[in-house]
C-alpha atoms as a PDB file:
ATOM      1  CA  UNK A   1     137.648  84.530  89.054  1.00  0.00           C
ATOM      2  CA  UNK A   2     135.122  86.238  86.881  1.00  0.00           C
ATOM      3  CA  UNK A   3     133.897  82.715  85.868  1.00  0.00           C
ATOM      4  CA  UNK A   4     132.984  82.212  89.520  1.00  0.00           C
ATOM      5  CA  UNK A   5     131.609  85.760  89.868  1.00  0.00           C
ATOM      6  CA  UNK A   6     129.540  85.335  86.858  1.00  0.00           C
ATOM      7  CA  UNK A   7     128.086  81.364  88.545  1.00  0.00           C
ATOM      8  CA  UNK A   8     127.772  83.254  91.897  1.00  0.00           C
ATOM      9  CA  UNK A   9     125.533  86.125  90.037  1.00  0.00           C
ATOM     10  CA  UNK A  10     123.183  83.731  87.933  1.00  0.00           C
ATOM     11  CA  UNK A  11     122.593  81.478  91.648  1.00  0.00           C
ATOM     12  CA  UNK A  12     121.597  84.849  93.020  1.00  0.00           C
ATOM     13  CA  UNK A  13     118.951  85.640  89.854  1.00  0.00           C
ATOM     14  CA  UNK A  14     117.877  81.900  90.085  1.00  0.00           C
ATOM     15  CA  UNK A  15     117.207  82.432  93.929  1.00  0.00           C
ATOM     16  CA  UNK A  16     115.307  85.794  93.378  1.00  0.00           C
ATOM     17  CA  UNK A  17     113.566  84.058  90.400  1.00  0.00           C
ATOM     18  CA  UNK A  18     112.009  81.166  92.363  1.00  0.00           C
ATOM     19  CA  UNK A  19     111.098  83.373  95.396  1.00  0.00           C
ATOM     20  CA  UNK A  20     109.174  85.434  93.108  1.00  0.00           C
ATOM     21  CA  UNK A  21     107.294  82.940  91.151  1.00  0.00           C
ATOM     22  CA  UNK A  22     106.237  80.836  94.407  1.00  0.00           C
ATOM     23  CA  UNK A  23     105.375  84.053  96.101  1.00  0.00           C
ATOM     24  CA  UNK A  24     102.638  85.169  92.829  1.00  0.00           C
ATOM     25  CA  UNK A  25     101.508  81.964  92.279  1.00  0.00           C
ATOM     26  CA  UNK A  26     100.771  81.793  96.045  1.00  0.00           C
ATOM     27  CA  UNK A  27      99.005  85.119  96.112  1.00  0.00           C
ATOM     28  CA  UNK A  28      97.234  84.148  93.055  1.00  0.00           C
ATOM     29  CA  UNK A  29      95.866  81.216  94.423  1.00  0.00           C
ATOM     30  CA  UNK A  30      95.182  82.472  98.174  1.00  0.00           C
ATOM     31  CA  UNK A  31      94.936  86.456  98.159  1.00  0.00           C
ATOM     32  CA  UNK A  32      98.010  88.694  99.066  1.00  0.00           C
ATOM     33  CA  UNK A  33      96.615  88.790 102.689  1.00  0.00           C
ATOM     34  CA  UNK A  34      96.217  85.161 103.150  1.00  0.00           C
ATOM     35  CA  UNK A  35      99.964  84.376 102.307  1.00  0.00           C
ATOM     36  CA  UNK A  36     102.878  85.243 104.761  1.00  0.00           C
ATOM     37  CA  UNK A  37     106.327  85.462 104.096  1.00  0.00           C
ATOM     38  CA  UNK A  38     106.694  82.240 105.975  1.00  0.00           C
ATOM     39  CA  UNK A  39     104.693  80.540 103.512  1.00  0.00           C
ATOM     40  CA  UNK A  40     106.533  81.767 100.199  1.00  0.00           C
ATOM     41  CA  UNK A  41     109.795  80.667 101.655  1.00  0.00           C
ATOM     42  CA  UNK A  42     109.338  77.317 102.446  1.00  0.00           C
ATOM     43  CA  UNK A  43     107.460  76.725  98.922  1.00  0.00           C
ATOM     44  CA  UNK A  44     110.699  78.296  97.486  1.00  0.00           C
ATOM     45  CA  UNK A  45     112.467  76.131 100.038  1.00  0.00           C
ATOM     46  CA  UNK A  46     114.611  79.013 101.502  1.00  0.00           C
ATOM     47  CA  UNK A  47     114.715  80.962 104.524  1.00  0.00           C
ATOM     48  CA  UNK A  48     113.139  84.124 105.732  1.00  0.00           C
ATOM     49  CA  UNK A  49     116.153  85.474 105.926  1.00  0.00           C
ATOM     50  CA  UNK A  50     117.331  84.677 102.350  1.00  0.00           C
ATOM     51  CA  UNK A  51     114.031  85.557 100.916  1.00  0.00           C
ATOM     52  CA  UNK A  52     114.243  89.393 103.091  1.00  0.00           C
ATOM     53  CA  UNK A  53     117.563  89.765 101.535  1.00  0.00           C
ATOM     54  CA  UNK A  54     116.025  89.338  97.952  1.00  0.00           C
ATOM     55  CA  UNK A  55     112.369  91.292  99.139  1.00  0.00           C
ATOM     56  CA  UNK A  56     113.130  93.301 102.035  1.00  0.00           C
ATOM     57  CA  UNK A  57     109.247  93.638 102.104  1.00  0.00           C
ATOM     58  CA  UNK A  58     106.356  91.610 101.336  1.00  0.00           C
ATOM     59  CA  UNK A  59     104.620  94.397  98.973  1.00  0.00           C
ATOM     60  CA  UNK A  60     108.418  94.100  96.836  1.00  0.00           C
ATOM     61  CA  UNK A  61     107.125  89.856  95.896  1.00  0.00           C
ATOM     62  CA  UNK A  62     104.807  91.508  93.861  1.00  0.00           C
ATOM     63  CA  UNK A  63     105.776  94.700  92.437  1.00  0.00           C
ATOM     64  CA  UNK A  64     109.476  93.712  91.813  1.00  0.00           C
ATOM     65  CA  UNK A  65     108.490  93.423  88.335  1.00  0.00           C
ATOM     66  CA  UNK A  66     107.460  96.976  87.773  1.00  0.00           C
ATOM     67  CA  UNK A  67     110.063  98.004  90.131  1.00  0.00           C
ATOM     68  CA  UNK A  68     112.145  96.586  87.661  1.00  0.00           C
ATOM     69  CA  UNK A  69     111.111  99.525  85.079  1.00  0.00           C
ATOM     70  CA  UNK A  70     111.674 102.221  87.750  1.00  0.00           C
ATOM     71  CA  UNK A  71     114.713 103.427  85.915  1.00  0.00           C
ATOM     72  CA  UNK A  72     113.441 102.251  82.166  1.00  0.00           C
ATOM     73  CA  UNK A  73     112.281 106.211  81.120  1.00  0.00           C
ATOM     74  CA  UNK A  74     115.630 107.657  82.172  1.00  0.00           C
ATOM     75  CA  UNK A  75     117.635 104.737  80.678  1.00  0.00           C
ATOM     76  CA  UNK A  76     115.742 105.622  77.412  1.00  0.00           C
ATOM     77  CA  UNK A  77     116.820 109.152  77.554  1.00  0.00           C
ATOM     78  CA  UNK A  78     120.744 108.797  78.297  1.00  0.00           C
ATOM     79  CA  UNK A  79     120.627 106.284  75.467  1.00  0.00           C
ATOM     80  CA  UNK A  80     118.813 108.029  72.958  1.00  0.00           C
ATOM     81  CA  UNK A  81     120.189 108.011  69.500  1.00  0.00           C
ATOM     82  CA  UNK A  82     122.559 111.284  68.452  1.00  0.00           C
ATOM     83  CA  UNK A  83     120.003 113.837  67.877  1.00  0.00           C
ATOM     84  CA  UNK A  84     117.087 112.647  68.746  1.00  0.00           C
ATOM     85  CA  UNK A  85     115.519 114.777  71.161  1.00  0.00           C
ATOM     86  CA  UNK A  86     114.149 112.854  74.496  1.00  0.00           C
ATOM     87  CA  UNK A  87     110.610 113.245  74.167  1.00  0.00           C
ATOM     88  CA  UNK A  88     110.700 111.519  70.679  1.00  0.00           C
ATOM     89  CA  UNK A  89     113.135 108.876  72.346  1.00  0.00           C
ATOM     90  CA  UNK A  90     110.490 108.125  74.892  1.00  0.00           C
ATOM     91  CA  UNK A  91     107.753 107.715  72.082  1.00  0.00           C
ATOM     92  CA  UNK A  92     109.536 105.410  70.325  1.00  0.00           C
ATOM     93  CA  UNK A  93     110.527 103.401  73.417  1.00  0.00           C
ATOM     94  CA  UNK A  94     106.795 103.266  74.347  1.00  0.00           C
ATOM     95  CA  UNK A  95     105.265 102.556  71.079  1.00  0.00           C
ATOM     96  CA  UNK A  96     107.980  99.682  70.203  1.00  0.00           C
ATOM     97  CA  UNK A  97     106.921  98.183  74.200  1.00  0.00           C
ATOM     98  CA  UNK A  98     102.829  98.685  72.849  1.00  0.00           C
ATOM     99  CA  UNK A  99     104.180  96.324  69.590  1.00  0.00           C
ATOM    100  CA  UNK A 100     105.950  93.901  71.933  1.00  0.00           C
ATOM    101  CA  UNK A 101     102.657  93.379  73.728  1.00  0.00           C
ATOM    102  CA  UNK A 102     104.729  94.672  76.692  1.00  0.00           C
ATOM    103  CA  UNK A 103     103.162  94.009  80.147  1.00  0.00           C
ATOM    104  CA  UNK A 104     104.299  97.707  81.598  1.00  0.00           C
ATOM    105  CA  UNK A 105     101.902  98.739  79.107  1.00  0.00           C
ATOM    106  CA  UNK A 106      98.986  97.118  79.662  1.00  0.00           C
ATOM    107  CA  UNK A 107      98.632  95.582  76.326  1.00  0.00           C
ATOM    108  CA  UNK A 108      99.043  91.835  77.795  1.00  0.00           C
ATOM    109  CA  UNK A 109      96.282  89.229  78.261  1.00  0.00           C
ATOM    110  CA  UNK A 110      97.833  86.786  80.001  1.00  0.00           C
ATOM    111  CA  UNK A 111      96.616  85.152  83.075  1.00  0.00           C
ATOM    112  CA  UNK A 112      99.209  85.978  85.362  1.00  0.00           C
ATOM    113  CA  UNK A 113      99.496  89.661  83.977  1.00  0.00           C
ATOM    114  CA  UNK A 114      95.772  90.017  84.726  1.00  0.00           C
ATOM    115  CA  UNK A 115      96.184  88.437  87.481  1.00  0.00           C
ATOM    116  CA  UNK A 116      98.987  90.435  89.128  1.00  0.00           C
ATOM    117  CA  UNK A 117      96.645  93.685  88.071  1.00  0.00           C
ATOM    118  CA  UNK A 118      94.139  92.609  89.523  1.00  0.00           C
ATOM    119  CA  UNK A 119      95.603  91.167  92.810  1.00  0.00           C
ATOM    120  CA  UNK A 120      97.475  94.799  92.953  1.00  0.00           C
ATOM    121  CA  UNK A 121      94.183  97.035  92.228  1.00  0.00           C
ATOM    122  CA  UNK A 122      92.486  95.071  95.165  1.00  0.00           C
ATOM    123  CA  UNK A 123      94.997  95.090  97.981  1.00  0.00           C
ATOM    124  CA  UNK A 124      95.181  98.444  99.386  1.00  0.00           C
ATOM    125  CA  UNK A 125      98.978  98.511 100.607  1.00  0.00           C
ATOM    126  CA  UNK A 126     100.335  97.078  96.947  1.00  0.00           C
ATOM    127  CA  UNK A 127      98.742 100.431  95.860  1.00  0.00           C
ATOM    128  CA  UNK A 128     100.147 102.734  98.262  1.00  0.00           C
ATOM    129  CA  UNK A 129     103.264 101.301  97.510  1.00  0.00           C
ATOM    130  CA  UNK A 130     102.898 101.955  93.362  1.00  0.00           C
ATOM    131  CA  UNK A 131     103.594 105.778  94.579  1.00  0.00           C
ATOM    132  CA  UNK A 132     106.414 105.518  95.607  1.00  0.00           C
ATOM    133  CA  UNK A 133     107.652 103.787  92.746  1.00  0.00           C
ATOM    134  CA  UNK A 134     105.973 106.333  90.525  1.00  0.00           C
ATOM    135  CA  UNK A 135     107.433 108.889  92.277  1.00  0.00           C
ATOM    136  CA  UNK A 136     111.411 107.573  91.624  1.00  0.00           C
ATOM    137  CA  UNK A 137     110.455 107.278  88.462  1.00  0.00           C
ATOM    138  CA  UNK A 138     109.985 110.588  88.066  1.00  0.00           C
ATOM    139  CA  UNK A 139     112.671 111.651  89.628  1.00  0.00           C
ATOM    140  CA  UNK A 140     115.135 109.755  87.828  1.00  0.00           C
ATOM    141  CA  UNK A 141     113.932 110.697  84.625  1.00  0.00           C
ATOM    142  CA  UNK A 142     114.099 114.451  85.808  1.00  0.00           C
ATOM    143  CA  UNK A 143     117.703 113.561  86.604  1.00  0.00           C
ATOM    144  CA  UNK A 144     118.179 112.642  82.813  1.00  0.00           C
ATOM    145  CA  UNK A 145     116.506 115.404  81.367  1.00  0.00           C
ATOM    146  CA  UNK A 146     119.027 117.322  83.297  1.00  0.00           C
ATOM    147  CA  UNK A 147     121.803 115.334  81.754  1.00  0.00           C
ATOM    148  CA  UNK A 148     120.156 115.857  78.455  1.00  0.00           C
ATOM    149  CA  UNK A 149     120.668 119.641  78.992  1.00  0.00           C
ATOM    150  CA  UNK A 150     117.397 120.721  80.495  1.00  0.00           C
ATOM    151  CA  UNK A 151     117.173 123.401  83.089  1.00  0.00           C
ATOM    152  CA  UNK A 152     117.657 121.986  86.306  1.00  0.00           C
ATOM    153  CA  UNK A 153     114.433 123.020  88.723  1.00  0.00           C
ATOM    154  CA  UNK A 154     110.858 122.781  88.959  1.00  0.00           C
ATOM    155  CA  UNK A 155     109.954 122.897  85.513  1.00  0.00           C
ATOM    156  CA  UNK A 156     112.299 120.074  84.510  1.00  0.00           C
ATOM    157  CA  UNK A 157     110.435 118.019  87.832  1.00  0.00           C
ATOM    158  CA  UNK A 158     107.193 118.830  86.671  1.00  0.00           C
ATOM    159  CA  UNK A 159     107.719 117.574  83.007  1.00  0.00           C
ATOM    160  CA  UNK A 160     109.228 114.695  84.319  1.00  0.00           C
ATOM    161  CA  UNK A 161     106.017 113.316  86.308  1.00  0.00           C
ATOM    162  CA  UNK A 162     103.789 114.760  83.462  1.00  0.00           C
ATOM    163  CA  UNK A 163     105.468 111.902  81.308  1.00  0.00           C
ATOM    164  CA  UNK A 164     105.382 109.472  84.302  1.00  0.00           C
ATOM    165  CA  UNK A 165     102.039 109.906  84.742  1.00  0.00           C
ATOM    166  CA  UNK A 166     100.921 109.941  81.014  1.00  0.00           C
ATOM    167  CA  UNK A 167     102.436 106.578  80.629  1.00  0.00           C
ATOM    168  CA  UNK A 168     100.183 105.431  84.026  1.00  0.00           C
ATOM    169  CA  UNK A 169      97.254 106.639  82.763  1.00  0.00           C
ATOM    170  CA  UNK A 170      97.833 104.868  78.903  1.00  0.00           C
ATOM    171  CA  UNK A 171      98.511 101.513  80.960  1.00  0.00           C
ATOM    172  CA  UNK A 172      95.763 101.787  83.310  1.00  0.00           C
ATOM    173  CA  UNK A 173      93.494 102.283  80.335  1.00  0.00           C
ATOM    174  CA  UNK A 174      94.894  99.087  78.527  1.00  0.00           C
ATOM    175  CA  UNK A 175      94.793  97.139  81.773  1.00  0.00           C
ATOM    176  CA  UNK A 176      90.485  98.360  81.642  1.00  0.00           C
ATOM    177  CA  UNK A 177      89.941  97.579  78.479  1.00  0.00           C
ATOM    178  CA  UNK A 178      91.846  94.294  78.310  1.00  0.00           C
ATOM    179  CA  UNK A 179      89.866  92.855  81.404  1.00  0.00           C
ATOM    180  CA  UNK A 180      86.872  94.077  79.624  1.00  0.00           C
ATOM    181  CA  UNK A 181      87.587  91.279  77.103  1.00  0.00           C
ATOM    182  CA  UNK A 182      89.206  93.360  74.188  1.00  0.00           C
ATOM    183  CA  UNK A 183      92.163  91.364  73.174  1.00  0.00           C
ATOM    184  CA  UNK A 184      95.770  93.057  72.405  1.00  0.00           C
ATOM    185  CA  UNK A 185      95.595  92.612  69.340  1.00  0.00           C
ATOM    186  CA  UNK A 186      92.262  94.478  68.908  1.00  0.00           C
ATOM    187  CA  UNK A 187      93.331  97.381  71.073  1.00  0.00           C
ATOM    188  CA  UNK A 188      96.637  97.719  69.270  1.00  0.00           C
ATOM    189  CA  UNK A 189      95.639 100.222  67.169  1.00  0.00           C
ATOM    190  CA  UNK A 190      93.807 101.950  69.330  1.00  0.00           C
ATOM    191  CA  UNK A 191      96.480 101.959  72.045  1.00  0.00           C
ATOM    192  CA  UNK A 192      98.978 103.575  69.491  1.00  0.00           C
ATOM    193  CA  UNK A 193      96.468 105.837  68.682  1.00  0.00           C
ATOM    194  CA  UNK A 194      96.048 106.911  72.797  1.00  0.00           C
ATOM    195  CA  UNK A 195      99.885 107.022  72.824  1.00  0.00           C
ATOM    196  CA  UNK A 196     100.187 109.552  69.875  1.00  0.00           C
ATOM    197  CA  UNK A 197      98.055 112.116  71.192  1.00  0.00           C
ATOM    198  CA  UNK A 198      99.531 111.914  74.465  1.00  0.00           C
ATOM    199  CA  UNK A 199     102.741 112.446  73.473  1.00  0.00           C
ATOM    200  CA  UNK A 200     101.854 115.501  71.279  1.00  0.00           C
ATOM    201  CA  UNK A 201     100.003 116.566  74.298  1.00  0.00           C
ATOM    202  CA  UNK A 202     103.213 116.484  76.302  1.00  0.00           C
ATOM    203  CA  UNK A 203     105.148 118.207  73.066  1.00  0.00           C
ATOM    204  CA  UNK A 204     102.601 120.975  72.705  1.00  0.00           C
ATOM    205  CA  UNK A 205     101.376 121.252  76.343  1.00  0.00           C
ATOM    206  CA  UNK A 206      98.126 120.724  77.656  1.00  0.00           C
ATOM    207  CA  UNK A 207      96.472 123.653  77.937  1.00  0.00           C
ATOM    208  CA  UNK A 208      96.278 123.685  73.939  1.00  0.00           C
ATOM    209  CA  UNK A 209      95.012 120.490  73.927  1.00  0.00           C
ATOM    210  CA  UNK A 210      91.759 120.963  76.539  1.00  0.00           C
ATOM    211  CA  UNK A 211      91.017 124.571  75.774  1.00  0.00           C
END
């Protein structure tokens, strides 16, 4: 029984897998606009239906993959090591994805990485959309820091998407100066560097840090 669960689950992954492949390399090629759902389903040879069960919308082809991080921050905190506090748990979790060339980070050159940035800085509703990922995010890390013992309220909230949006910002930079031409491996250091002194930003707040 578990044997068959386990087939059933890996079909299902395959499934998602294709649909999401045809549907970048489709946008890739044609522009997000240009593509319907219509079209990525019969080049992953399934049916609307089956590919709405997987996507329920057209925006989720493309940012499944960061979707896919949307709980990442407060994962790192409810598995922290014993005693470490979660602000250092969340610099070490970033800096180790910055040495794995990670594509959440930015620090990624390859084509379809650049690609998908690109493809999602130019269409308007993929953008829109990165909000509201941002924003559960945030709010799942708040949840966390709650669990962590932190004071449940504002303060907690606002710490939460002052992390959330310090890790943006680092990525967005990356993403620049990659498609500038700087490889990863250049920036590395650099990157690391950007990483540090936001995180002691977030440590010491930021007031100290701009006055």
């Amino acid at each position: 029984m578990a044997e068959r669960a386990g087939l059933r689950e890996r079909k299902k992954q395959r499934t998602r897998t294709a649909i999401a492949d045809a549907a970048i390399a489709m946008f890739l090629e044609s522009g997000f606009d240009a593509v319907s759902c219509a079209d990525v389903a019969a080049r992953a040879e399934v049916s609307k239906p089956t590919l709405f069960k997987y996507f329920p919308a057209k925006e989720d082809l493309v940012l499944h993959r960061i979707a896919d991080h949307e709980g990442e921050a407060a994962a790192v905190v409810r598995d922290r090591a014993a005693g470490e506090d979660p602000l250092a748990a969340l610099r070490r979790h970033y800096l180790a994805a910055l040495a794995a060339r990670d594509p959440i980070t930015g620090l990624n050159d390859s084509p379809e990485v650049q690609g998908l940035h690109r493809l999602i800085d130019g269409t308007p509703s993929l953008s829109a959309r990165l909000l509201g990922f941002a924003e559960r995010r945030a709010d799942a890390l708040a949840d966390a820091l709650v669990e962590a013992g932190a004071p449940a309220g504002i303060a907690t909230r606002i710490a939460a998407h002052q992390i959330v949006t310090a890790l943006r910002v680092l990525a967005e930079e990356n993403v620049r100066q990659v498609a500038g031409g700087r490889s990863p491996d250049e920036l590395h250091p650099e990157a690391v560097a950007a990483a540090e002194c936001a995180f002691d930003m977030l440590r010491t707040g930021i007031c100290g840090s701009v006055s």
